[in-house]
Protein backbone atom coordinates (compact mmCIF):
# COMPACT_ATOMS: atom_id res chain seq x y z
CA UNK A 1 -12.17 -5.78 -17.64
CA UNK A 2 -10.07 -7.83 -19.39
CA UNK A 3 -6.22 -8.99 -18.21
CA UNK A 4 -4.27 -6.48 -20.43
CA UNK A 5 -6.18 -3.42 -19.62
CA UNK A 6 -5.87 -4.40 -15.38
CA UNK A 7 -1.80 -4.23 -16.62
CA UNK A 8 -1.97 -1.11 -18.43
CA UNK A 9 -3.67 0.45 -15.70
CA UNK A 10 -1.31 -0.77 -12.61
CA UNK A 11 1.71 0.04 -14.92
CA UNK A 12 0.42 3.41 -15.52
CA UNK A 13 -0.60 3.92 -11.55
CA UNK A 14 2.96 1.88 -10.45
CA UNK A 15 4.70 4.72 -12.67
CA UNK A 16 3.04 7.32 -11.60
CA UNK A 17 3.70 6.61 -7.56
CA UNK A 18 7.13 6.10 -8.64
CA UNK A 19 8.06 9.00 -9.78
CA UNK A 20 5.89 10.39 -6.14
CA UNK A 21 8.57 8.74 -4.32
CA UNK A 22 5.96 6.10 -3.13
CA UNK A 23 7.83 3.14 -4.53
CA UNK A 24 11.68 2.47 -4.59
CA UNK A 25 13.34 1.05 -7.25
CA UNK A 26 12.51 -3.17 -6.41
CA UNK A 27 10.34 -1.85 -2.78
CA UNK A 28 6.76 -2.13 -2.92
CA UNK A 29 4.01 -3.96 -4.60
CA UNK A 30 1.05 -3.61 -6.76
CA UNK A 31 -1.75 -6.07 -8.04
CA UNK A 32 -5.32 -6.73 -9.27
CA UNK A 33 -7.76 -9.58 -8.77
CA UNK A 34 -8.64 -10.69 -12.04
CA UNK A 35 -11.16 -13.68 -10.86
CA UNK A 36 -12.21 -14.66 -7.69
CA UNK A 37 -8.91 -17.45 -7.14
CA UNK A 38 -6.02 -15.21 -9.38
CA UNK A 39 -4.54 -11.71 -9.44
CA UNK A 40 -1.94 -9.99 -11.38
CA UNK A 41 1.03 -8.48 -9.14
CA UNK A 42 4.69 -7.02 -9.68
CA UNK A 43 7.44 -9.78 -9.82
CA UNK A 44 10.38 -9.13 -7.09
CA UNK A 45 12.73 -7.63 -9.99
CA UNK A 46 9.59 -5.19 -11.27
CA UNK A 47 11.30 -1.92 -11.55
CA UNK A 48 8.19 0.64 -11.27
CA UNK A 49 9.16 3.47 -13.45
CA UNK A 50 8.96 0.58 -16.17
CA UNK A 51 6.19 -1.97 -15.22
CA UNK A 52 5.69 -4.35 -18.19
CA UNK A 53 4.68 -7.42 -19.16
CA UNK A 54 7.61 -9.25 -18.13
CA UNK A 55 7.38 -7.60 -14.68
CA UNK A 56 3.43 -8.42 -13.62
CA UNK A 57 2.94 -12.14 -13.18
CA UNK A 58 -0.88 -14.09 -12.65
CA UNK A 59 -1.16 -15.69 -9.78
CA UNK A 60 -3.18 -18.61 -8.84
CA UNK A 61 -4.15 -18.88 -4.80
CA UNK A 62 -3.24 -22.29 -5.21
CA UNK A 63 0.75 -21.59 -4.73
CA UNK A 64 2.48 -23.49 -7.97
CA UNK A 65 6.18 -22.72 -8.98
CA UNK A 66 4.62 -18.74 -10.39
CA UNK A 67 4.91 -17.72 -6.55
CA UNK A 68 9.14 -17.66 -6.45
CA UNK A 69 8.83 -15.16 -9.37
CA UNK A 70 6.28 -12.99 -7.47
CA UNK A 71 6.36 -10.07 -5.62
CA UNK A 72 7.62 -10.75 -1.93
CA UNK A 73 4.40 -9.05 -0.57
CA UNK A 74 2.43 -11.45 -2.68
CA UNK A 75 1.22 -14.19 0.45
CA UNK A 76 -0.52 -10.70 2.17
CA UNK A 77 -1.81 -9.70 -1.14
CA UNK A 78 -3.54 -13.60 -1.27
CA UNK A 79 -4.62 -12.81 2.15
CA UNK A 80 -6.55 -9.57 1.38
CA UNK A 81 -7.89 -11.09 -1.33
CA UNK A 82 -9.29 -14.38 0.09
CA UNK A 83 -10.63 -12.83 3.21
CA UNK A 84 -12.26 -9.20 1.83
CA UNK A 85 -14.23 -9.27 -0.95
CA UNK A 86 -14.92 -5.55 -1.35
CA UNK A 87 -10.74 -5.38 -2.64
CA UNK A 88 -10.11 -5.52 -6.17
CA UNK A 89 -6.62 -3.70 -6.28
CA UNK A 90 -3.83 -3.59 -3.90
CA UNK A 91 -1.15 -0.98 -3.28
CA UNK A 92 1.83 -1.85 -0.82
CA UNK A 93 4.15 1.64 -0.74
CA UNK A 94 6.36 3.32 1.84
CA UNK A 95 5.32 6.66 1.20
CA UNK A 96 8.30 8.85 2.52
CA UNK A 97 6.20 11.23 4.78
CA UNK A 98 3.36 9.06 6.26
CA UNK A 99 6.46 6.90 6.91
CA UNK A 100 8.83 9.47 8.41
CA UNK A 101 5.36 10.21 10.59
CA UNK A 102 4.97 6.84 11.79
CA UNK A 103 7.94 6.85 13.68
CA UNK A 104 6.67 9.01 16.24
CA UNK A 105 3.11 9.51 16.47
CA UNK A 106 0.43 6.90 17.51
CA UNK A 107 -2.38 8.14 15.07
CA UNK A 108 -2.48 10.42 12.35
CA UNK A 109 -5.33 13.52 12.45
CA UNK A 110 -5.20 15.05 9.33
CA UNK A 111 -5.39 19.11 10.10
CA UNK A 112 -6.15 19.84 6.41
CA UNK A 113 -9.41 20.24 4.87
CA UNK A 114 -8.88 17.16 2.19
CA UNK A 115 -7.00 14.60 4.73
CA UNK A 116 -10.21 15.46 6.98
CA UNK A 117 -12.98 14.84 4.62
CA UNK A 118 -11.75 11.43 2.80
CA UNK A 119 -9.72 10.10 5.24
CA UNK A 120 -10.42 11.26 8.94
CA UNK A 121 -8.06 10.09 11.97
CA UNK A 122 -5.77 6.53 11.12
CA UNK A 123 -4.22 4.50 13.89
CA UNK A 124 -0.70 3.71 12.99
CA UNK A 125 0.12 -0.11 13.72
CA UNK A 126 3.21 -1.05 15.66
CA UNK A 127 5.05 -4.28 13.98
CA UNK A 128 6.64 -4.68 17.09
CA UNK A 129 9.30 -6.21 15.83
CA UNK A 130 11.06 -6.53 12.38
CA UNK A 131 13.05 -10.43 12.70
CA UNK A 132 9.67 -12.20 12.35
CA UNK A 133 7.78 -8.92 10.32
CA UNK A 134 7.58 -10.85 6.80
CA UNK A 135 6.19 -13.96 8.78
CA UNK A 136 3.60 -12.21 10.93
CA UNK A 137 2.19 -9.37 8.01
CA UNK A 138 0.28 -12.41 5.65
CA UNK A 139 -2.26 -12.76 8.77
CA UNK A 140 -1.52 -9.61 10.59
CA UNK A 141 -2.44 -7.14 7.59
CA UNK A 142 -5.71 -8.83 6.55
CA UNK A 143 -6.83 -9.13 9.73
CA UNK A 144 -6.32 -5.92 10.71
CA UNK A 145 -8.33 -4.41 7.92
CA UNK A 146 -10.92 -7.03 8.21
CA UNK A 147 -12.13 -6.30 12.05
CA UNK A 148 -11.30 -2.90 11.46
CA UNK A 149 -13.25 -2.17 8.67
CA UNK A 150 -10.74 -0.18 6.80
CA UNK A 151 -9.37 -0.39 3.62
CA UNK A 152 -5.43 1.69 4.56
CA UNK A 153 -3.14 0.41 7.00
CA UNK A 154 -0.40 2.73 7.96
CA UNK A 155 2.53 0.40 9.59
CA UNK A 156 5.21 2.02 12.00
CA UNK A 157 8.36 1.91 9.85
CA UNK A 158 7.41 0.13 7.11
CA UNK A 159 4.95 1.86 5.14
CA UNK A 160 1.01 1.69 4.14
CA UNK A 161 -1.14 -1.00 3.09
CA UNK A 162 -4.32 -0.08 0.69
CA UNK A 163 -7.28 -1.58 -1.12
CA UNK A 164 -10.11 -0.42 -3.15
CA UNK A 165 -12.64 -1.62 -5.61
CA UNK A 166 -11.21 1.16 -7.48
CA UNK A 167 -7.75 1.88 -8.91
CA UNK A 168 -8.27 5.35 -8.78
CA UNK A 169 -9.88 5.71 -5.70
CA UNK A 170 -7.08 3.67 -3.88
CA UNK A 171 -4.93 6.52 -5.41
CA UNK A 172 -6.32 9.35 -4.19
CA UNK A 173 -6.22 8.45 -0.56
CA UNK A 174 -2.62 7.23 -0.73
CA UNK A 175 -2.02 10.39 -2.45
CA UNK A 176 -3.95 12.83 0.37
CA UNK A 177 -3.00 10.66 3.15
CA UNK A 178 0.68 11.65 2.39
CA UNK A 179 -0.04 14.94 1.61
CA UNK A 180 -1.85 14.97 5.10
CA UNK A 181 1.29 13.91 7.07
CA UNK A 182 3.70 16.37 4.61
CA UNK A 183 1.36 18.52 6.24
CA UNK A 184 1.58 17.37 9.48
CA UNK A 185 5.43 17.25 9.22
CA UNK A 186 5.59 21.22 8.31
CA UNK A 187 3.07 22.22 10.90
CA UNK A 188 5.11 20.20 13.82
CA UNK A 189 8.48 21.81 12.25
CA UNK A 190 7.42 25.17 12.39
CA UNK A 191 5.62 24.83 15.90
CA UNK A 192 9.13 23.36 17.03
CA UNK A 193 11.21 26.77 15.84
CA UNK A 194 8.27 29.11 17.39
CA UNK A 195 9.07 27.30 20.91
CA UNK A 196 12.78 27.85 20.07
């Protein structure tokens, strides 16, 4: 697939979790391997209702002077990339609802029919805490998903991590995974006024 097409497609994916309240105005991230040392990803001033070409930088995993313009998720990005082969696209997004969830459950069980068939049970990961977050997640994140086996990371207060060999796919289970915890949210409020 060639570069511009990888940038048409996260631009049209970046706009279309934007406007899902997945990504804030300069918060989150979005990129694509495009050979086995580079990948494409937002720049920190990428605005994601209007990803262009101005706003997606390549990026070597040798670090040159491309890195300060880069996305400040882009050292965990590297990390996925170098250590799991199996991810060709990477979505960091703080998803209002699996995020509101976080805060007070240890794992989310999907009690929908969808969240139960592609997704299934997901342990949400305590940061512990935020001073040293940012210098922790590089090694933290891929590790994680690495022993784990898993390709979505749901982090207490912070948001979800995702990869996929597929743009789509990657998509659809940030998409039911928030749904799920929506879900989740309106079951637990309703259960709470029964009891009242």
């Amino acid at each position: 697939m060639n570069k511009q097409s990888l940038k048409n497609k996260l631009s049209t994916l970046a706009l279309s979790m934007f406007r899902k309240d997945f990504f804030g105005i300069y918060h989150g991230s979005i990129s694509a391997k495009t050979e086995s040392n580079r990948f494409i990803i937002n720049t920190r001033e990428a605005i994601f209702d209007a990803l262009d070409e101005t706003s997606l930088i390549e990026l070597y995993f040798k670090k040159d002077y491309r890195w300060k313009q880069a996305s400040i998720d882009a050292k965990v990005h590297f990390s996925i990339y170098s250590q799991i082969s199996e991810a060709k696209f990477i979505c960091f997004s703080m998803p209002q609802f699996t995020t509101a969830y976080s805060l007070k459950h240890e794992t989310i069980i999907p009690k929908d029919y969808f969240g139960y068939k592609e997704i299934g049970s997901i342990d949400i990961i305590d940061p512990k805490q935020f001073e040293d977050w940012y210098d922790r997640a590089d090694s933290e994140i891929a590790y994680y998903l690495q022993t784990n086996q898993t390709n979505i990371m749901v982090i207490r207060g912070y948001g979800v991590y995702a990869y996929s060999r597929d743009i789509h796919e990657m998509a659809k289970k940030l998409s039911i995974l928030e749904k799920s915890c929506r879900l989740l949210m309106l079951d637990n409020s309703h259960s709470n006024l029964d009891t009242e």
